[in-house]
Protein backbone atom coordinates (compact mmCIF):
# COMPACT_ATOMS: atom_id res chain seq x y z
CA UNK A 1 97.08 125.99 102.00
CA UNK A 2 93.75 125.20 100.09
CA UNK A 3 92.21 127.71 98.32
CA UNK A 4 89.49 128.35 100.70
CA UNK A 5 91.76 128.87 103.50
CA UNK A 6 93.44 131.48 101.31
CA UNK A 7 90.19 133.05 100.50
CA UNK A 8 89.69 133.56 104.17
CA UNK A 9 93.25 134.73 104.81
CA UNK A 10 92.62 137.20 102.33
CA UNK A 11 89.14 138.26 103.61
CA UNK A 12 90.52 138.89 106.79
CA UNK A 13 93.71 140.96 105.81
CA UNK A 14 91.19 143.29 103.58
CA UNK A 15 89.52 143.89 106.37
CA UNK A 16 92.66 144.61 108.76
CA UNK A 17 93.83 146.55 106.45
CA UNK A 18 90.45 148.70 105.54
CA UNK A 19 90.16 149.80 109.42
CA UNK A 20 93.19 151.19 109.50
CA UNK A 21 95.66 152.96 107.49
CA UNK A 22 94.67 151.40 103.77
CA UNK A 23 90.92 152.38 103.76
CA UNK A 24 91.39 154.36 100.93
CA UNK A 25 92.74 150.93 98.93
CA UNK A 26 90.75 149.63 95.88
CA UNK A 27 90.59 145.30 95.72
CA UNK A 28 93.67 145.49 93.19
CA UNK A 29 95.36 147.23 95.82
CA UNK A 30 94.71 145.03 98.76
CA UNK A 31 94.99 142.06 96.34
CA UNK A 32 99.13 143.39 95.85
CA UNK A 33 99.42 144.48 99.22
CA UNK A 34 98.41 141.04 100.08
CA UNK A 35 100.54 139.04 97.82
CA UNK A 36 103.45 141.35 98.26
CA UNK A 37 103.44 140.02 101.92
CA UNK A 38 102.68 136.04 101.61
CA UNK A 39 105.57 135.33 98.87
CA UNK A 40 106.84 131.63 98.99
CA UNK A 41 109.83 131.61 101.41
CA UNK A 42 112.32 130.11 98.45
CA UNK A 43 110.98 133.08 96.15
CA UNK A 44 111.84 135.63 98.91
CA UNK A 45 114.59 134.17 99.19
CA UNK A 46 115.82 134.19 95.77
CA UNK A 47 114.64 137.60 95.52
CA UNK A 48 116.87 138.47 98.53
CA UNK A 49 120.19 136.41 97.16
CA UNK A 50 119.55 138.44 93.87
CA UNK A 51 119.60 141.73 95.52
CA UNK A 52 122.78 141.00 98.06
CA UNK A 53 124.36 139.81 94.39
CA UNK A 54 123.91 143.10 92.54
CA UNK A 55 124.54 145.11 95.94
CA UNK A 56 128.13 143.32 95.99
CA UNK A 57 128.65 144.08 92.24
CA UNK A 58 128.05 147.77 92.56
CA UNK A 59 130.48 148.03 95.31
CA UNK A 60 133.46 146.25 93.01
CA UNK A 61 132.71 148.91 90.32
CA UNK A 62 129.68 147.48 88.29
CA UNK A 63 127.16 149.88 87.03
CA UNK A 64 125.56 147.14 84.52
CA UNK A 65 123.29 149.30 82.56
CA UNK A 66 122.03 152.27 83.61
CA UNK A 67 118.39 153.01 84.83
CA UNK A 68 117.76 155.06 82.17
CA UNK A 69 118.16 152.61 79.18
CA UNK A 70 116.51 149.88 81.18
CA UNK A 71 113.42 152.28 81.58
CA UNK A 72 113.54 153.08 77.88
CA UNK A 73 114.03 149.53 77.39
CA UNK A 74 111.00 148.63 79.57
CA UNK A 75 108.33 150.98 77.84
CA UNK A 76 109.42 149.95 74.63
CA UNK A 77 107.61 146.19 75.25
């Protein structure tokens, strides 16, 4: 898709999205909203493998690290 197609795409979504239930949505918003929902297929995807993965290894027993120390982790960068 060219860029001007996803201009439009975009354009029209916004608006979608601004008559109903996201009127209250700033541009950032709509811009996330918006990307959230056209991801590549093989980055959904890979997203989705990733998530059955760690699904399987917390029902064998795996608790990696927990969410606390990856938080702490996180607002240390």
């Amino acid at each position: 898709m060219c860029t001007r197609e996803e201009i439009e795409d975009f354009h029209q979504f916004a608006l979608q999205q601004l008559e109903g239930d996201a009127s209250n949505l700033n541009i950032q918003d709509l811009a996330g909203l918006w990307q959230t929902r056209n991801i590549p297929a093989a980055e959904f995807a890979e997203s989705v493998a990733a998530v059955k993965s760690a699904l399987q290894d917390m029902r064998q027993g795996d608790q990696e690290q927990p969410a606390e120390e990856v938080i702490a982790e996180l607002r240390m960068i």
